[in-house]
C-alpha atoms as a PDB file:
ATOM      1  CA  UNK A   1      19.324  -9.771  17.709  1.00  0.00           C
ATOM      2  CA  UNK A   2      16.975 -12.750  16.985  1.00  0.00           C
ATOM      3  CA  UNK A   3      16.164 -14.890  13.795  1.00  0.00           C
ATOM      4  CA  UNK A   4      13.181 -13.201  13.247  1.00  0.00           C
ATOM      5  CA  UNK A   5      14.959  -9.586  13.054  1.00  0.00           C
ATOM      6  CA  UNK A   6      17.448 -10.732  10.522  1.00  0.00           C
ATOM      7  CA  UNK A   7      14.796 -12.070   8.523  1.00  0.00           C
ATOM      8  CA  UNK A   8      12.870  -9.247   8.936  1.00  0.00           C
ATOM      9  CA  UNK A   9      16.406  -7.015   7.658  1.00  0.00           C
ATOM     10  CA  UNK A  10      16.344  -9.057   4.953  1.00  0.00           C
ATOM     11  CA  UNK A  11      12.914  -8.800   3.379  1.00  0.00           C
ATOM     12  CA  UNK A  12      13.095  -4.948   3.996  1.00  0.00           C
ATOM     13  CA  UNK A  13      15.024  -4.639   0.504  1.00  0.00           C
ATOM     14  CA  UNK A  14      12.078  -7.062  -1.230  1.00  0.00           C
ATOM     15  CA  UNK A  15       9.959  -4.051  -2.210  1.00  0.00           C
ATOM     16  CA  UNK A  16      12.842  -2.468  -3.985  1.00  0.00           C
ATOM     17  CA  UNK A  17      14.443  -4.491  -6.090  1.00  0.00           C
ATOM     18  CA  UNK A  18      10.558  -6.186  -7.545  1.00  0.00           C
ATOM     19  CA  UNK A  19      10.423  -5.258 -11.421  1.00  0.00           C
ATOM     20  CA  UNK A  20       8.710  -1.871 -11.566  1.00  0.00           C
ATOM     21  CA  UNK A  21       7.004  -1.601 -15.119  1.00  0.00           C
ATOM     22  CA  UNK A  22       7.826   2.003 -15.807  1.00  0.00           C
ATOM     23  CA  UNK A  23       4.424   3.446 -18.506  1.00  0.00           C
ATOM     24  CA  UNK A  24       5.844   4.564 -22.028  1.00  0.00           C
ATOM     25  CA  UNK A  25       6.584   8.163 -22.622  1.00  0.00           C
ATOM     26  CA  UNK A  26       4.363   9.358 -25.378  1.00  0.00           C
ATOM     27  CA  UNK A  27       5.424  12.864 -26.962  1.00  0.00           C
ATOM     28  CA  UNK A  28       2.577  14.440 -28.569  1.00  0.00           C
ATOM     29  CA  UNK A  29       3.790  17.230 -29.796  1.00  0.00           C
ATOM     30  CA  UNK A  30       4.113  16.361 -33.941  1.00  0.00           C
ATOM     31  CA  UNK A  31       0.444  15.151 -33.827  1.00  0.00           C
ATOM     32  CA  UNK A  32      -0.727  18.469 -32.161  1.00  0.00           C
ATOM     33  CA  UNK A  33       1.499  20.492 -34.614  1.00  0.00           C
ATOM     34  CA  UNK A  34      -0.153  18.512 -37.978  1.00  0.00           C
ATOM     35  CA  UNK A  35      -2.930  19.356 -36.795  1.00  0.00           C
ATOM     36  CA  UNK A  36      -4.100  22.259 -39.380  1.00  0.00           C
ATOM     37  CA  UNK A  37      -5.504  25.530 -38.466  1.00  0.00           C
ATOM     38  CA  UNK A  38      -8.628  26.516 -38.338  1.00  0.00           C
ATOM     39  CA  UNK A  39      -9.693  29.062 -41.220  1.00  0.00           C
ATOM     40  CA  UNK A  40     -13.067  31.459 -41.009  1.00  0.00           C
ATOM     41  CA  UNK A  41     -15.454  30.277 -43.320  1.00  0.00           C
ATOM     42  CA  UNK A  42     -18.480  32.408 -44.545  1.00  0.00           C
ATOM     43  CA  UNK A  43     -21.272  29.083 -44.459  1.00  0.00           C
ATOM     44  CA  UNK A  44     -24.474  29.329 -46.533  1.00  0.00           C
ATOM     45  CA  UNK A  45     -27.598  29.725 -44.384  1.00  0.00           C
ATOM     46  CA  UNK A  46     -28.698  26.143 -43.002  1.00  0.00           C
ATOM     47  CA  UNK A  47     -31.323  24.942 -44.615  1.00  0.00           C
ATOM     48  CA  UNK A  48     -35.022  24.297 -42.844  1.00  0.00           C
ATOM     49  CA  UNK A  49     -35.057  21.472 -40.533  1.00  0.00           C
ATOM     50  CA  UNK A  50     -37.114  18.398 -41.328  1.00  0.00           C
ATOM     51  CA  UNK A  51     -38.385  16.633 -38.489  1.00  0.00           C
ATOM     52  CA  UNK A  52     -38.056  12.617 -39.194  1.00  0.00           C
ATOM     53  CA  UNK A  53     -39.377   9.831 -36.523  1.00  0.00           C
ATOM     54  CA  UNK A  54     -36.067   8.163 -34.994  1.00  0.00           C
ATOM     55  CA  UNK A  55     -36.820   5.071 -33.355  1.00  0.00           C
ATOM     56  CA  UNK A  56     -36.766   4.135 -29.508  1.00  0.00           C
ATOM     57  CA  UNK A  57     -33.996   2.560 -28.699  1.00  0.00           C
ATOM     58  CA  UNK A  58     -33.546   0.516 -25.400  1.00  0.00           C
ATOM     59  CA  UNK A  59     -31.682   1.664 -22.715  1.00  0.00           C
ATOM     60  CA  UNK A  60     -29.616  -0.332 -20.399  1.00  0.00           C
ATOM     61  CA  UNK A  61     -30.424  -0.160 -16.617  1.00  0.00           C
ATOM     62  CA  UNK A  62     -27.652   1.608 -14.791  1.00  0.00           C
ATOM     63  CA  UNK A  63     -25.517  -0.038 -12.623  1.00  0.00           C
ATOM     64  CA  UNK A  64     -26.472  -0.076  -8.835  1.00  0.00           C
ATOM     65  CA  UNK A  65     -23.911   2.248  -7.114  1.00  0.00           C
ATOM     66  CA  UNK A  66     -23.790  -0.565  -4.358  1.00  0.00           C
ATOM     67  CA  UNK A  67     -22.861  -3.106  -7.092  1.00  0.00           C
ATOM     68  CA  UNK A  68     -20.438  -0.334  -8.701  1.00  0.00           C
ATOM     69  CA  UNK A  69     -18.315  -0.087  -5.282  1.00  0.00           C
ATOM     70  CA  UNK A  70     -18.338  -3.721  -4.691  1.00  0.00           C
ATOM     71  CA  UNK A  71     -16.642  -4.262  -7.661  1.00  0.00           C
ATOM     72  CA  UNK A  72     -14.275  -1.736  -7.484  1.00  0.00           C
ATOM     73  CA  UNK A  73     -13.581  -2.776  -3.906  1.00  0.00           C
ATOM     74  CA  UNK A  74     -13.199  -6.672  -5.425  1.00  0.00           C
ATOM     75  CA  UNK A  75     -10.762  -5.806  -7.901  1.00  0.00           C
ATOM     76  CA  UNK A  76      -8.666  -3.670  -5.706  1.00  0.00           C
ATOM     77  CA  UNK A  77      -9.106  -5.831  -2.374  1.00  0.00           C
ATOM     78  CA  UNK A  78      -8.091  -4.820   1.151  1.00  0.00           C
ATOM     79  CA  UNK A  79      -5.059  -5.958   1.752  1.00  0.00           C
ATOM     80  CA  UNK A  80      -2.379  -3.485  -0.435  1.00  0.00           C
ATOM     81  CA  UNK A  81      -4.631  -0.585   0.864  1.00  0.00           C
ATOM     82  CA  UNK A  82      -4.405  -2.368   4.879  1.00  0.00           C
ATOM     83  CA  UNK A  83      -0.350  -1.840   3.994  1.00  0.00           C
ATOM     84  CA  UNK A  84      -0.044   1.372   3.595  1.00  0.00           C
ATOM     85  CA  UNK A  85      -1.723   2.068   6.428  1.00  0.00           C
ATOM     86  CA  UNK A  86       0.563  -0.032   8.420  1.00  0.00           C
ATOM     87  CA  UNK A  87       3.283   1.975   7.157  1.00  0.00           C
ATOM     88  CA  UNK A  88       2.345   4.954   7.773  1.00  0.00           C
ATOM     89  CA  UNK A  89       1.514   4.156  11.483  1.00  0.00           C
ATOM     90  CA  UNK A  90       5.013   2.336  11.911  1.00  0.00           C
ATOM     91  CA  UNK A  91       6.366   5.761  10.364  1.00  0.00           C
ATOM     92  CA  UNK A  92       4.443   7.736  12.378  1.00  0.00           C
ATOM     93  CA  UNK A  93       5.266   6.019  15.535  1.00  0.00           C
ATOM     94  CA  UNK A  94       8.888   6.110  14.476  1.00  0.00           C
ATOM     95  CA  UNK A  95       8.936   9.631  13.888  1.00  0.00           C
ATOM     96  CA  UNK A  96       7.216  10.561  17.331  1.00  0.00           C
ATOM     97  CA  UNK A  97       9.795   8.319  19.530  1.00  0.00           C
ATOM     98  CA  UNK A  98      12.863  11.101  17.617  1.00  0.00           C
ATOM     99  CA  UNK A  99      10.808  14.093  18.719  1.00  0.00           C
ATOM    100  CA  UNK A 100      10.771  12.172  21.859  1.00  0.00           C
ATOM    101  CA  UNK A 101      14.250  11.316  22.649  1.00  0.00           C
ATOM    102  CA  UNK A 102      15.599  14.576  21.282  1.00  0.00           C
ATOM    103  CA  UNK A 103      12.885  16.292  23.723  1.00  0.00           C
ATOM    104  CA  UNK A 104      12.439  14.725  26.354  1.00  0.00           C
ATOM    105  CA  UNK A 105       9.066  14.937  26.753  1.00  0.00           C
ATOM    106  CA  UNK A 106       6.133  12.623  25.998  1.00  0.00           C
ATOM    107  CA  UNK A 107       3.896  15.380  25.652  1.00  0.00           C
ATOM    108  CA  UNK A 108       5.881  17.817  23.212  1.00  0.00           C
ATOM    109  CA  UNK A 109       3.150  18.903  20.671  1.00  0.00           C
ATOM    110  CA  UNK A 110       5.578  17.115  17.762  1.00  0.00           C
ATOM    111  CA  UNK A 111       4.907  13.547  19.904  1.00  0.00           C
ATOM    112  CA  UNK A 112       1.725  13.618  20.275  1.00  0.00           C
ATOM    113  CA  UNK A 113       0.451  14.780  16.617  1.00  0.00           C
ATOM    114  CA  UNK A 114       2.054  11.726  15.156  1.00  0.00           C
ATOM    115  CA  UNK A 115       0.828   9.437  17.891  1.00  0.00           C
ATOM    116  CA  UNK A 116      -2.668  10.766  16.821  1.00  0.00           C
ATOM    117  CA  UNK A 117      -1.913  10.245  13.320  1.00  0.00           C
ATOM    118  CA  UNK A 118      -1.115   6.868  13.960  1.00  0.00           C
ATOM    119  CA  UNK A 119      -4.011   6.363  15.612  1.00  0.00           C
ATOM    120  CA  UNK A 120      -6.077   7.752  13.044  1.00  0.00           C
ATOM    121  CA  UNK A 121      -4.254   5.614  10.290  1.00  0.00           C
ATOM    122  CA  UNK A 122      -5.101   2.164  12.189  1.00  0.00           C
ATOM    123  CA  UNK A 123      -8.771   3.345  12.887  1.00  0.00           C
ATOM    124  CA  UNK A 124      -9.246   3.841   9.209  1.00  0.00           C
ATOM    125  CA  UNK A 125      -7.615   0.869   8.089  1.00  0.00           C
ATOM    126  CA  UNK A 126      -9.810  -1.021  11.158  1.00  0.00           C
ATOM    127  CA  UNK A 127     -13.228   0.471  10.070  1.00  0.00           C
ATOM    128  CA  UNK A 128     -12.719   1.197   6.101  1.00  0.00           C
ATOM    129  CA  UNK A 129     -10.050  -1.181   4.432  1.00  0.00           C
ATOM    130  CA  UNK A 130     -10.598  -4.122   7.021  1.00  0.00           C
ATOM    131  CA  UNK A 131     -14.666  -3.862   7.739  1.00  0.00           C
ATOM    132  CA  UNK A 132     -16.812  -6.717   7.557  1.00  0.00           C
ATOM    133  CA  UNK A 133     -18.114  -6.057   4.026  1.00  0.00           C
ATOM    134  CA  UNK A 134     -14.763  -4.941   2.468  1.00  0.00           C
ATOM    135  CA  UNK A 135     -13.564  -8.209   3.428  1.00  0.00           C
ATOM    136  CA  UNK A 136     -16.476 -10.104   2.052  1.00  0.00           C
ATOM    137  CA  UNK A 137     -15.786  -8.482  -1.448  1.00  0.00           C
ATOM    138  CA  UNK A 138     -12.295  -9.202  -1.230  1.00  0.00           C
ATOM    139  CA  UNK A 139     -10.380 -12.105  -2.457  1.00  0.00           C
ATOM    140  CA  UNK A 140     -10.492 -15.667  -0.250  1.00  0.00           C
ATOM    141  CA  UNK A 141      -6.427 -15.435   0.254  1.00  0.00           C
ATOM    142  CA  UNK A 142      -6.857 -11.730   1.348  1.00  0.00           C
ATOM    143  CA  UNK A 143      -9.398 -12.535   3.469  1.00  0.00           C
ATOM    144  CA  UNK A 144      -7.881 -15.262   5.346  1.00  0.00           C
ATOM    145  CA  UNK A 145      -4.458 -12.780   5.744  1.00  0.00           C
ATOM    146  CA  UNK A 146      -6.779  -9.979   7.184  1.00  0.00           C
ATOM    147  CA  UNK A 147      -8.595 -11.949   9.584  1.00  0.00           C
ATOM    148  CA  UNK A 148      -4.967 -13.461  10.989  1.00  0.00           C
ATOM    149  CA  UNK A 149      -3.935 -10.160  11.715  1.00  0.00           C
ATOM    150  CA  UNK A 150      -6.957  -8.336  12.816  1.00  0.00           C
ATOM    151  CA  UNK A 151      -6.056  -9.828  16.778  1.00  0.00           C
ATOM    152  CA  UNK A 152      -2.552  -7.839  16.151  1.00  0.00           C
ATOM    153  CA  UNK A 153      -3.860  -4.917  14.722  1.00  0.00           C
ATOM    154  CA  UNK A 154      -6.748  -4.174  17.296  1.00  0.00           C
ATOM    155  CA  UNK A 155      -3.784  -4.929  19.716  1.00  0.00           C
ATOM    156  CA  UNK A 156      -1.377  -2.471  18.550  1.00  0.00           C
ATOM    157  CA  UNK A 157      -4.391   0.422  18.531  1.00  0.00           C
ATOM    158  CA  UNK A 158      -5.337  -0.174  21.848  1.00  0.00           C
ATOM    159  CA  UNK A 159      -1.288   0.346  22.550  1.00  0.00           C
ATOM    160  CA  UNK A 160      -0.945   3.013  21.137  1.00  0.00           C
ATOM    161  CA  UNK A 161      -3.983   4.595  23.106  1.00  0.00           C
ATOM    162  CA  UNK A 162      -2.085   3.606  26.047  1.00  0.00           C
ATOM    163  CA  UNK A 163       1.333   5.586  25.136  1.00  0.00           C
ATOM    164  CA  UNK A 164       2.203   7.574  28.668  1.00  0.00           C
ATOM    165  CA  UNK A 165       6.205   6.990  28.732  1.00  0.00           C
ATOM    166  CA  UNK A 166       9.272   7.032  26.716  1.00  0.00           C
ATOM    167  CA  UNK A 167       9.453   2.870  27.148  1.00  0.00           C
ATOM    168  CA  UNK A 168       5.766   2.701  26.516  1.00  0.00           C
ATOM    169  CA  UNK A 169       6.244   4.413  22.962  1.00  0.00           C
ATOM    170  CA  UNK A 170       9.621   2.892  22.551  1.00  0.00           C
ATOM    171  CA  UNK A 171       7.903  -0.851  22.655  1.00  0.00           C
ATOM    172  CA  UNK A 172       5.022   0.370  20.733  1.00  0.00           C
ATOM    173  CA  UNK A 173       7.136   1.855  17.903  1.00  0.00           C
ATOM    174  CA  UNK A 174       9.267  -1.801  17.592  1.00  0.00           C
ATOM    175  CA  UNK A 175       6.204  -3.551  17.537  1.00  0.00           C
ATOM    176  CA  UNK A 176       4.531  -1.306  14.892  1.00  0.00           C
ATOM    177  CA  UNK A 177       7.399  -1.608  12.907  1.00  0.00           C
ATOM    178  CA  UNK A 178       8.024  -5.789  13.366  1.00  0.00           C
ATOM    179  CA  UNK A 179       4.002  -5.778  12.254  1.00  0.00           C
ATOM    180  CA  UNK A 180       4.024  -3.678   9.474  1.00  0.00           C
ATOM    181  CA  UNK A 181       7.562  -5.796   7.889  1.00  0.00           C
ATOM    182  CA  UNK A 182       5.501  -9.056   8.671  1.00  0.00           C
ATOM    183  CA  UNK A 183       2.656  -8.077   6.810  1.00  0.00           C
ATOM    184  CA  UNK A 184       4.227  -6.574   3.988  1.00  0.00           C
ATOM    185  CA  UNK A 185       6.127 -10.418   3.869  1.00  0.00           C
ATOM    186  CA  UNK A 186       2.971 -12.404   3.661  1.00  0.00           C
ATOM    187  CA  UNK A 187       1.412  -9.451   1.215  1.00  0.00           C
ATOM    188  CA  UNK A 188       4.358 -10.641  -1.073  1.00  0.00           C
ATOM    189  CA  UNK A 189       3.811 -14.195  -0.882  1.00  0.00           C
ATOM    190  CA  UNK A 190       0.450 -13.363  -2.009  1.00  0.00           C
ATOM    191  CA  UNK A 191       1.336 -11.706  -4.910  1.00  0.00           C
ATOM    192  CA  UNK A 192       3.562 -15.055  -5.809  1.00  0.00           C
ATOM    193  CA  UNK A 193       6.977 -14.337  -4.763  1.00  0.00           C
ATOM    194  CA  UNK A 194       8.446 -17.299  -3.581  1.00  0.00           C
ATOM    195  CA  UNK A 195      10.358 -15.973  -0.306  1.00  0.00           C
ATOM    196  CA  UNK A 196      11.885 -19.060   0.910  1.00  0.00           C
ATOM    197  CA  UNK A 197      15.301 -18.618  -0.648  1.00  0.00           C
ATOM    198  CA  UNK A 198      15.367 -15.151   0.938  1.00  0.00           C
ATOM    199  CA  UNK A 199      14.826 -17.084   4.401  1.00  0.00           C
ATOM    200  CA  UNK A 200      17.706 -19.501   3.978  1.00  0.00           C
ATOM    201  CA  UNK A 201      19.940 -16.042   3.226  1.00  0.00           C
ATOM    202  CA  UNK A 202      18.784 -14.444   6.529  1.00  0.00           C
ATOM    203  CA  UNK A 203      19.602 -17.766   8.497  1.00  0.00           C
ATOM    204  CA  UNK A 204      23.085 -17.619   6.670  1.00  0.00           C
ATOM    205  CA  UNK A 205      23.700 -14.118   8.094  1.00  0.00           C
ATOM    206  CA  UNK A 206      22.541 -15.467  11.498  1.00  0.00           C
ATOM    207  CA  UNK A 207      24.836 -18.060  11.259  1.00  0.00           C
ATOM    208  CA  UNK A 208      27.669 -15.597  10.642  1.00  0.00           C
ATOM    209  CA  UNK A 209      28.469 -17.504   7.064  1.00  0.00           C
ATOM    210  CA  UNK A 210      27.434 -14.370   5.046  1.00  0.00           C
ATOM    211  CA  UNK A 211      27.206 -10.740   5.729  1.00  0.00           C
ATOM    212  CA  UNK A 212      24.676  -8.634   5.040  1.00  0.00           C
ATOM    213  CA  UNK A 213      26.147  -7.053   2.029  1.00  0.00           C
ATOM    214  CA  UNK A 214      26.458 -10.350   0.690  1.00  0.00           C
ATOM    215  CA  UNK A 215      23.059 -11.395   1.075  1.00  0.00           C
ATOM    216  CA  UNK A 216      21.514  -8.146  -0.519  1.00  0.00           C
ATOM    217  CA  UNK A 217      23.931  -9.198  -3.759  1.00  0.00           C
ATOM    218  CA  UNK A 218      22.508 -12.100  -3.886  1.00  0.00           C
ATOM    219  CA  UNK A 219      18.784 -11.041  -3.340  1.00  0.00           C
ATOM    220  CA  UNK A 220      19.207  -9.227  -6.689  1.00  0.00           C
ATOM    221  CA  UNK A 221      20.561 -12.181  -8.414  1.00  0.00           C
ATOM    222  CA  UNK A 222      17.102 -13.964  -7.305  1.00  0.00           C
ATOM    223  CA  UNK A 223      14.924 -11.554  -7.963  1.00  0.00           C
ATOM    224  CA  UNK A 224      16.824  -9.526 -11.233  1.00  0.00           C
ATOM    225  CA  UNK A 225      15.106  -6.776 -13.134  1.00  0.00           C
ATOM    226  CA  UNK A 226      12.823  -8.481 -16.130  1.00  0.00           C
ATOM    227  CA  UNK A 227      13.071  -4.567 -17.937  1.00  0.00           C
ATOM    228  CA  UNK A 228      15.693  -5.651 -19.705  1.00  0.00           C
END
């Protein structure tokens, strides 16, 4: 197994121990129940309407819808959305190389419905999340990660497209999953989490110094839960 797979081990558990902000619970119930009842009220008759000049006021022009999306699109950016969709297609891929090996058969219905759903996963994320003008409205980091792996991307569709054997859809599957674990790595580093002492842990389990149980202990001692 080489460096790059122990690293890749390593960051795996990144996601998971990240402080995860969980919302308040708010219980409602003694506002709804002060809340007094209604009673049937015999009213008066209403008296005449008198008509009384209300002035114009000015109304804002609305929002271009273009303008609407491009913001939205800006704040969100294409990168965490690009993610997901890796994920899925490394899932996918895994779960169609099982139905494979337990079947036998590259062409058992099960195989080939998640090879097209990983297909359609990386098209999306090609033509939606990763288009020309989604990157343009996204952030100058994200773009710069997108357009790095856009060659590997493309690459591993045009794989996948290609899937006719068990060793074909075996290499494709690693490679999906090796992608998917490499973007999710610079993703982080993005979001400012400073990685590099989770490298020197993964070349210590290389190295045979510390084992892998070790190095998850220690993970959580670098990156410990700020709920507290």
């Amino acid at each position: 197994m080489d460096g790059l797979t122990f690293i890749l081990q390593a960051i795996q558990i990144i996601p998971r121990l990240l402080p995860q902000k969980k919302p308040p619970v708010i219980d409602y119930s003694s506002l709804i129940q002060a809340i007094p009842r209604a009673e049937i009220v015999q009213l008066p008759p209403a008296p005449a309407p008198t008509l009384v000049a209300i002035p114009s006021v000015p109304v804002a022009p609305a929002t271009p819808t273009g303008e609407t999306e491009d913001a939205e699109r800006q704040q969100t950016g294409c990168i965490p959305c690009s993610r997901s969709h890796l994920s899925t297609v490394s899932g996918a891929l895994g779960e169609s190389l099982r139905f494979a090996r337990e079947e036998g058969n590259i062409g058992h219905p099960e195989v080939q419905r998640r090879l097209m759903l990983a297909e359609d996963e990386i098209n999306i994320m090609e033509r939606i999340d990763l288009a020309p003008d989604a990157l343009a409205a996204s952030p100058p980091d994200q773009q710069q990660l997108a357009q790095e792996y856009l060659p590997k991307i493309r690459a591993l569709r045009q794989d996948i497209g290609t899937v006719t054997s068990l060793e074909k859809l075996e290499k494709v599957a690693a490679n999906a999953s090796v992608l998917g674990q490499e973007f999710r790595l610079r993703h982080l580093q993005l979001q400012g989490v400073d990685l590099n002492p989770v490298m020197e842990l993964a070349k210590k389990v290389q190295a045979g110094e510390i084992d892998m149980e070790e190095a998850k202990a220690q993970l959580r001692e670098l990156l410990p839960d700020e709920e507290e």
